[in-house]
C-alpha atoms as a PDB file:
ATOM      1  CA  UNK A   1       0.000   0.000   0.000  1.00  0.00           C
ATOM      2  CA  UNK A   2       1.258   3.330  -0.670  1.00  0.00           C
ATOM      3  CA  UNK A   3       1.177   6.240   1.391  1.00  0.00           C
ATOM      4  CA  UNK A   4       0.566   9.786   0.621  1.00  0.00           C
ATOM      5  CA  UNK A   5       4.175  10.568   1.686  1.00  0.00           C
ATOM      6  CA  UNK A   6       5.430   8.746  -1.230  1.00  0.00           C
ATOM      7  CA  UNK A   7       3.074  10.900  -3.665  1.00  0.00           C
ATOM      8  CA  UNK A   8       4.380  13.043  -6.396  1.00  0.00           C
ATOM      9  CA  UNK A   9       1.853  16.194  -6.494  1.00  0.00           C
ATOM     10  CA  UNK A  10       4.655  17.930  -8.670  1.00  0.00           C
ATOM     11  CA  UNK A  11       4.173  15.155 -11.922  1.00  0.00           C
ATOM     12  CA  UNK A  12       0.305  15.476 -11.040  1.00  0.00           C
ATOM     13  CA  UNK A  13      -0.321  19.597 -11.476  1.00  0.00           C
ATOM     14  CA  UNK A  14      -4.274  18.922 -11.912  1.00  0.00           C
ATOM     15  CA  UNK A  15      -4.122  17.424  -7.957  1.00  0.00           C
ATOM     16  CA  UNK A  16      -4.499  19.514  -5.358  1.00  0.00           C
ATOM     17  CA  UNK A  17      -1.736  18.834  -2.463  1.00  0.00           C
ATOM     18  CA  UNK A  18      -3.794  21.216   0.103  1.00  0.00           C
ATOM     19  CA  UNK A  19      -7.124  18.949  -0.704  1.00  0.00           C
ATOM     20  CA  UNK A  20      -5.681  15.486  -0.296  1.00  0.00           C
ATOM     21  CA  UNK A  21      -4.014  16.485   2.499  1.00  0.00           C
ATOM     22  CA  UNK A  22      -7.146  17.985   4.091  1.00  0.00           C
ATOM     23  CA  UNK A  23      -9.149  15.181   3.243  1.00  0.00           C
ATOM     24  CA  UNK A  24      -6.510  12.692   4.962  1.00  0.00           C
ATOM     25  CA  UNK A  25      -7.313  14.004   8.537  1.00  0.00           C
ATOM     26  CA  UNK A  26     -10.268  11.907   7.933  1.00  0.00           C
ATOM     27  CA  UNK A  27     -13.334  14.199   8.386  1.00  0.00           C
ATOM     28  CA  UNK A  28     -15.092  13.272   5.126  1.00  0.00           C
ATOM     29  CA  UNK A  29     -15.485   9.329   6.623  1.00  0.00           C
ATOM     30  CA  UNK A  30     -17.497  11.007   9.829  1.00  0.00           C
ATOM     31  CA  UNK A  31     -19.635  13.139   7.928  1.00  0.00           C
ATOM     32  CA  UNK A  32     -20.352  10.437   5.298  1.00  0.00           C
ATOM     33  CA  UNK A  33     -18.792  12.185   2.344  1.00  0.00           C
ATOM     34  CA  UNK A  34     -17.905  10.098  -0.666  1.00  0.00           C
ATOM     35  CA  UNK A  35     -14.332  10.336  -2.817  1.00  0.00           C
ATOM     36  CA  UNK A  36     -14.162  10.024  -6.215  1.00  0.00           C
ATOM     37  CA  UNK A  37     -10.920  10.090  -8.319  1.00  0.00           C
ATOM     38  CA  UNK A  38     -11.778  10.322 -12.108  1.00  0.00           C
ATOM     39  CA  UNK A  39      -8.944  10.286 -14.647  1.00  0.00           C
ATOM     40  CA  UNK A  40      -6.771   8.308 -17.247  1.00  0.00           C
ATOM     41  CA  UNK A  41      -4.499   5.457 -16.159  1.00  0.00           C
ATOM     42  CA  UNK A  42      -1.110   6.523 -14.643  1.00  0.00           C
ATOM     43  CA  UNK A  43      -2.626   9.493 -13.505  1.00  0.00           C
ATOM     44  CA  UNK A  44      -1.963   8.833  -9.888  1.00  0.00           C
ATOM     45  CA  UNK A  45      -5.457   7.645  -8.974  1.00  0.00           C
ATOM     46  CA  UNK A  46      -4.929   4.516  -7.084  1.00  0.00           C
ATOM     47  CA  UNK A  47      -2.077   5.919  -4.966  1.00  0.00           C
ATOM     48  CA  UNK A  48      -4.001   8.421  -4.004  1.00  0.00           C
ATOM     49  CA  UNK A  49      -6.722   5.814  -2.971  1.00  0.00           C
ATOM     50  CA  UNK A  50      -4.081   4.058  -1.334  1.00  0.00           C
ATOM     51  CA  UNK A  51      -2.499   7.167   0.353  1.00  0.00           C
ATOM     52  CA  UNK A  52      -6.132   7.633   1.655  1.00  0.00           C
ATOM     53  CA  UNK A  53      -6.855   4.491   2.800  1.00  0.00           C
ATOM     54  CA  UNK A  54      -3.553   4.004   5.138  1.00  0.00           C
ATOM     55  CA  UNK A  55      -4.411   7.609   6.668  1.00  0.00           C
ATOM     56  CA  UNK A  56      -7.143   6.330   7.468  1.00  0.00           C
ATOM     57  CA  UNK A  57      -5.674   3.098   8.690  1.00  0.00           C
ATOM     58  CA  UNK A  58      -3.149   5.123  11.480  1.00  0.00           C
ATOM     59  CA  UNK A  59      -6.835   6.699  13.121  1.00  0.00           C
ATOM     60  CA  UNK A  60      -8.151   3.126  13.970  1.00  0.00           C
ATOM     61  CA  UNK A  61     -10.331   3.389  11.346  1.00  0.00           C
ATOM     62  CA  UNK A  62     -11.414   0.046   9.779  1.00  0.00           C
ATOM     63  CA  UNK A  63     -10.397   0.230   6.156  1.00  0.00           C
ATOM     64  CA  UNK A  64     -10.842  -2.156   3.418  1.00  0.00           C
ATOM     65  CA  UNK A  65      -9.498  -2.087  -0.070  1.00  0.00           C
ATOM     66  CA  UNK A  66     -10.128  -3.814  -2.970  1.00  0.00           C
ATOM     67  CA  UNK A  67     -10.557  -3.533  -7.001  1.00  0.00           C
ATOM     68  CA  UNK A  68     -14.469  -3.805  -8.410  1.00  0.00           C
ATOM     69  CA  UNK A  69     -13.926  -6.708 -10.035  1.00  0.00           C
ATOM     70  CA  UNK A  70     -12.688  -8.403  -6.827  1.00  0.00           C
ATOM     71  CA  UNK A  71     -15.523  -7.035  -4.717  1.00  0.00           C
ATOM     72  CA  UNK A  72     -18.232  -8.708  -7.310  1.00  0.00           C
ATOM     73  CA  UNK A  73     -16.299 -12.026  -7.556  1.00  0.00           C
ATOM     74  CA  UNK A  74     -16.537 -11.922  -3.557  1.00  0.00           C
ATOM     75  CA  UNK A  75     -20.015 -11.751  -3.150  1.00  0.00           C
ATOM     76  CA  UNK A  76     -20.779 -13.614  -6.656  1.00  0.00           C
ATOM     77  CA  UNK A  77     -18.766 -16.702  -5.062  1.00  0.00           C
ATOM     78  CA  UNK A  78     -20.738 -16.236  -1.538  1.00  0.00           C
ATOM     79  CA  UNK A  79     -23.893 -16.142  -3.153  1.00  0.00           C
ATOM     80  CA  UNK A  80     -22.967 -19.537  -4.680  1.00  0.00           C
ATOM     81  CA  UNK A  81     -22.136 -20.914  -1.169  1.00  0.00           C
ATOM     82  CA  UNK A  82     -25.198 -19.328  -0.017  1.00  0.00           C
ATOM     83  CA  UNK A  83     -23.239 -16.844   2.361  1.00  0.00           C
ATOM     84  CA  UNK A  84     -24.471 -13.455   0.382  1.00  0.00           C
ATOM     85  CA  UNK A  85     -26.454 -11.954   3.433  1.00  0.00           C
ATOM     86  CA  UNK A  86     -23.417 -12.578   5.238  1.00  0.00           C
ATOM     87  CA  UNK A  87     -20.924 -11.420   3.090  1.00  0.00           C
ATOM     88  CA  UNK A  88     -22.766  -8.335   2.557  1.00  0.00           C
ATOM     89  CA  UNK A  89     -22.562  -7.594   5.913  1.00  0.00           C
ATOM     90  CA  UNK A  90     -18.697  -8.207   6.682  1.00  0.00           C
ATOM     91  CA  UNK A  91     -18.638  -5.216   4.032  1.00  0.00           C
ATOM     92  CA  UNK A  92     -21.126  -3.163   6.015  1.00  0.00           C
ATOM     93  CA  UNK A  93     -18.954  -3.212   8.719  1.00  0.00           C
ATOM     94  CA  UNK A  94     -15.860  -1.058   7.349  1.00  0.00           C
ATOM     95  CA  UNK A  95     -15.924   2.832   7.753  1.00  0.00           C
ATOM     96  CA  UNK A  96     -14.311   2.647   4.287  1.00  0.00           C
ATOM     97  CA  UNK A  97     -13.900   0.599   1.982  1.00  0.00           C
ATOM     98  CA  UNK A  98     -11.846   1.896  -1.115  1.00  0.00           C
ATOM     99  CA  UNK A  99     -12.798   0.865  -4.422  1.00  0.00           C
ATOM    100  CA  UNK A 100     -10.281   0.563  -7.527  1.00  0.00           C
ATOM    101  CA  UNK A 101     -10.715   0.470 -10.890  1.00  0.00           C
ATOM    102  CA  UNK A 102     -14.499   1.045 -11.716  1.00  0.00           C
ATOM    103  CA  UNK A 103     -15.088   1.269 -15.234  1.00  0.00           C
ATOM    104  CA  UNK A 104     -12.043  -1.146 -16.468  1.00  0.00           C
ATOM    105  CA  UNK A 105     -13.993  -3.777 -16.912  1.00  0.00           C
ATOM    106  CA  UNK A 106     -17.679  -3.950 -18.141  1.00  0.00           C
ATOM    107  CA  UNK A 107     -20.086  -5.446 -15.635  1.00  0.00           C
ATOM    108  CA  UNK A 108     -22.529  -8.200 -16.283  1.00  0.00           C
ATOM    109  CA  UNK A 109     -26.031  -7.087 -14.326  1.00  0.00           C
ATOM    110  CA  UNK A 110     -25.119  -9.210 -11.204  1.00  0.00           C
ATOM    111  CA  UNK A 111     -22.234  -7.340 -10.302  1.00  0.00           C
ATOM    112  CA  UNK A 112     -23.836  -4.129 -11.152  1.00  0.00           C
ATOM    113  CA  UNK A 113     -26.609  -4.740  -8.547  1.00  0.00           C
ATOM    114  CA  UNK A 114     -23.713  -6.449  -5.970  1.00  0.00           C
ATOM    115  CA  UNK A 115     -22.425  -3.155  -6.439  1.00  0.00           C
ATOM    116  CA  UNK A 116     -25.200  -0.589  -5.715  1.00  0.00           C
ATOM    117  CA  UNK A 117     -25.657  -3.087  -2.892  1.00  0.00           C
ATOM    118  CA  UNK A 118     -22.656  -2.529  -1.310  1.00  0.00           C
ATOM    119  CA  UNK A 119     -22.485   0.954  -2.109  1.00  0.00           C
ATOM    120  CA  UNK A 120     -26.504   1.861  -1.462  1.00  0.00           C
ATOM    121  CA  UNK A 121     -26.499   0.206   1.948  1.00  0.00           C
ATOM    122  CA  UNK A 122     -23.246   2.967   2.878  1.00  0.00           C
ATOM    123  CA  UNK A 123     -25.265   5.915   1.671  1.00  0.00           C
ATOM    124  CA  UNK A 124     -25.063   8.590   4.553  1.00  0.00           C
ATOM    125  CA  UNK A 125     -23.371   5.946   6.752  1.00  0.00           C
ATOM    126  CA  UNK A 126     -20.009   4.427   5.619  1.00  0.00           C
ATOM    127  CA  UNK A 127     -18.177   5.958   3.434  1.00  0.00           C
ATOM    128  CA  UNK A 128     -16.257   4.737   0.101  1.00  0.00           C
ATOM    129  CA  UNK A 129     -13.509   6.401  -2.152  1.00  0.00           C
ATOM    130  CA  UNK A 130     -13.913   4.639  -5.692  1.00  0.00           C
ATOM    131  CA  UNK A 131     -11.131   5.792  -8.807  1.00  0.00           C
ATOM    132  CA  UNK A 132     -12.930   5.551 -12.583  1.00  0.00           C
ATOM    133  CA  UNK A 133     -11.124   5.973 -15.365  1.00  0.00           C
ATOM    134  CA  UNK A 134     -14.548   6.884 -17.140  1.00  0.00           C
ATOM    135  CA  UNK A 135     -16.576  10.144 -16.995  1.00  0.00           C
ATOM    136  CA  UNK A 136     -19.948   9.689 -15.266  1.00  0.00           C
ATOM    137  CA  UNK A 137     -21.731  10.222 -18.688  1.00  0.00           C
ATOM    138  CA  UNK A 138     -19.790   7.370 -19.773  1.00  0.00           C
ATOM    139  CA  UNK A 139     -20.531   4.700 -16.440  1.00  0.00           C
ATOM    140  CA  UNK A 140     -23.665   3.486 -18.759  1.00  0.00           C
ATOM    141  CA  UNK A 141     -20.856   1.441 -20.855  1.00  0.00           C
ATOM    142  CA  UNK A 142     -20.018  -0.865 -17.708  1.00  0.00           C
ATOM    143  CA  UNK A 143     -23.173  -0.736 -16.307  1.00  0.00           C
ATOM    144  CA  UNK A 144     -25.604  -0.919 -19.371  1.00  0.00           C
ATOM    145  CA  UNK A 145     -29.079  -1.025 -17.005  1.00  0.00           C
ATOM    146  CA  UNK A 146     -29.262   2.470 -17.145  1.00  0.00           C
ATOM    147  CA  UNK A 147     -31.696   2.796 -13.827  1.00  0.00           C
ATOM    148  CA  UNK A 148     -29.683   0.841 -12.387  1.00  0.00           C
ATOM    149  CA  UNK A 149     -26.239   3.113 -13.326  1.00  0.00           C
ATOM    150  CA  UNK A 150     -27.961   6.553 -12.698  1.00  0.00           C
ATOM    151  CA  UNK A 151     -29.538   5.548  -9.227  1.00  0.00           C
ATOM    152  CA  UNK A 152     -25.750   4.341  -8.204  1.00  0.00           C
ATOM    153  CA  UNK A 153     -24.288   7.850  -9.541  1.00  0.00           C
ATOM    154  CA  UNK A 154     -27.124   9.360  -7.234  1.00  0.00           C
ATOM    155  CA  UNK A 155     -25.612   7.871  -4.035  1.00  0.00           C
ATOM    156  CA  UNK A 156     -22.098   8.087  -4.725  1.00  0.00           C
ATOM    157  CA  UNK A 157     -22.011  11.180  -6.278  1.00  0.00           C
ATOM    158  CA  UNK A 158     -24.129  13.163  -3.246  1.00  0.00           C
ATOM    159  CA  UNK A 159     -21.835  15.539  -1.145  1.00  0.00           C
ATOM    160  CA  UNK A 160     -18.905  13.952  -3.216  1.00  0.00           C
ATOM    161  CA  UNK A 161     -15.130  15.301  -3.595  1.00  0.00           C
ATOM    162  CA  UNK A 162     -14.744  14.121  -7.314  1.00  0.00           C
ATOM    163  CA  UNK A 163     -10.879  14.969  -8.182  1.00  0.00           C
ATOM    164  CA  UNK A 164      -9.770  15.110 -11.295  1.00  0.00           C
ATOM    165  CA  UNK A 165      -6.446  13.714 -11.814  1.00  0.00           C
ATOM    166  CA  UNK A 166      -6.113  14.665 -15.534  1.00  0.00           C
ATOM    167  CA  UNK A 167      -5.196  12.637 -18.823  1.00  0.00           C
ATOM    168  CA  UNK A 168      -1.249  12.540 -19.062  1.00  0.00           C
ATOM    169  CA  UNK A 169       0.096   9.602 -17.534  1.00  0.00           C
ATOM    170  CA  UNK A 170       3.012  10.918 -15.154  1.00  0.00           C
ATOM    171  CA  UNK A 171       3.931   7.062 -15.221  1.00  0.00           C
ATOM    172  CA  UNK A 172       4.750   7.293 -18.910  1.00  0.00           C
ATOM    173  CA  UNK A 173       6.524  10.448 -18.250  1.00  0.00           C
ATOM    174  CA  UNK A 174       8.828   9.118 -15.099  1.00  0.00           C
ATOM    175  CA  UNK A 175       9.389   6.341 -17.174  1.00  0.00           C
ATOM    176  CA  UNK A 176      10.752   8.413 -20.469  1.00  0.00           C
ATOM    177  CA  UNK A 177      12.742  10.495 -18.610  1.00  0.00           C
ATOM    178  CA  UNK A 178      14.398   7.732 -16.250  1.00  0.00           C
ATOM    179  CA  UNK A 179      15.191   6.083 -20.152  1.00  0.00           C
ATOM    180  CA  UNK A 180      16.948   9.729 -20.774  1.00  0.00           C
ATOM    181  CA  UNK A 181      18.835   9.742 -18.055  1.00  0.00           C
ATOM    182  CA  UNK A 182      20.615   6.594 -18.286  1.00  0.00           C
ATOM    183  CA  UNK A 183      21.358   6.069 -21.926  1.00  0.00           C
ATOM    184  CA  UNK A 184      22.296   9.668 -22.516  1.00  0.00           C
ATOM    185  CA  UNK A 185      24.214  10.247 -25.934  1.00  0.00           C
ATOM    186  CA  UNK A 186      27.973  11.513 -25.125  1.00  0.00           C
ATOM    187  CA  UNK A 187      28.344  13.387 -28.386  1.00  0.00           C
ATOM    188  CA  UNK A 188      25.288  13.493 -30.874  1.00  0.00           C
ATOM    189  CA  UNK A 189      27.045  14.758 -33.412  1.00  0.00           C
ATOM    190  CA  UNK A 190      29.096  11.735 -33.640  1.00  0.00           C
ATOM    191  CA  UNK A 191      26.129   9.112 -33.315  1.00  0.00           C
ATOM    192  CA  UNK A 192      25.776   6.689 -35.866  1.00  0.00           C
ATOM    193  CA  UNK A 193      21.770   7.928 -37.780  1.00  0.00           C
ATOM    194  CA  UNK A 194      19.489   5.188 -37.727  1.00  0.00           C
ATOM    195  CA  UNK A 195      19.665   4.461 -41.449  1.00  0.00           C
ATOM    196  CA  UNK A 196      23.004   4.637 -42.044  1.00  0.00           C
ATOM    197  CA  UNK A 197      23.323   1.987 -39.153  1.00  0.00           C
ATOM    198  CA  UNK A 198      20.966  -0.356 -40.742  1.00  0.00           C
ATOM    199  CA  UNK A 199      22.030   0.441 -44.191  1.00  0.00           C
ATOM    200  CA  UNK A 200      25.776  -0.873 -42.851  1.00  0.00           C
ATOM    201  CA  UNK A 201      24.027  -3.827 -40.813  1.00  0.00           C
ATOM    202  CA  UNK A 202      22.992  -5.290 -44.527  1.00  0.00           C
END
């Protein structure tokens, strides 16, 4: 799990520092406020879902994180072994539960309603942080019952903090200009060009 510590607001400009950090002293779980991080991949979403979740680990909270998908396998699987109702209620019991990754993978209408179970029984009580790579007018492509997708946007979009983390993935970037910094070219001038090279390889 990552921490917010460990969080690089200077590759993420579209992220406030002063909100996450005023959100980690944990006041949004008592008064029932939901968190929603909406953005492309690599745009720092789950660490800050992390980052949020282990702050609110150190207050005693009771925290439990896990993607989507693995939420609706876990109650899919219980509902098989007839342990649904009590499954259900093991995730009642968290004061958060942090939810990863809605809108990767299309849902088939059992896990849509497993999910607006989970997250309809927390309305006003409990609350969830949930990252989306998908704008809400786009939530209809993984959950195609479209009563069913606008009543969950209801309840876990009222009194939300929906954060923005942008569309440039700063994990791309780190990753280009770790690549520059270790193969740098001594003289440039002198570098063999690319067609020359292959032109000699033949």
């Amino acid at each position: 799990m990552k921490t917010l510590e460990e969080f690089e607001f200077s590759q993420c400009p579209k992220v406030s520092p002063q909100q996450i950090h005023e959100l980690a002293k944990g006041e949004y779980i008592a008064k029932a406020e939901p968190i929603i991080f909406i953005g492309d991949s690599g745009t720092g979403k789950t660490h800050l879902l992390s980052g949020l979740a282990v702050a609110a680990c150190r207050q005693k909270r009771r925290v439990r994180f896990a993607t989507a998908a693995g939420l609706i396998n876990e109650l899919v699987e219980a509902k098989h072994q007839l342990q649904l109702g009590r499954a259900l209620a093991r995730w009642a019991r968290y004061d958060l539960i942090a939810l990863d990754e809605v809108g990767y993978v299309p849902l088939a209408e059992v896990g849509a309603e497993f999910l607006f179970q989970v997250i309809a029984e927390r309305a006003e009580k409990a609350k969830v942080i949930v990252t989306s790579n998908l704008p809400f007018s786009e939530w209809t492509q993984v959950i195609p019952n479209a009563r069913l997708c606008k009543a969950l946007l209801d309840r876990i979009t009222d009194r939300a903090h929906i954060i923005e983390t942008g569309t440039e993935s700063y994990r791309f970037r780190r990753t280009v200009e770790k690549r520059k910094v270790r193969t740098p070219v001594a003289n440039p001038s002198s570098a063999t060009p690319p067609l020359a090279a292959e032109k000699k390889a033949k």
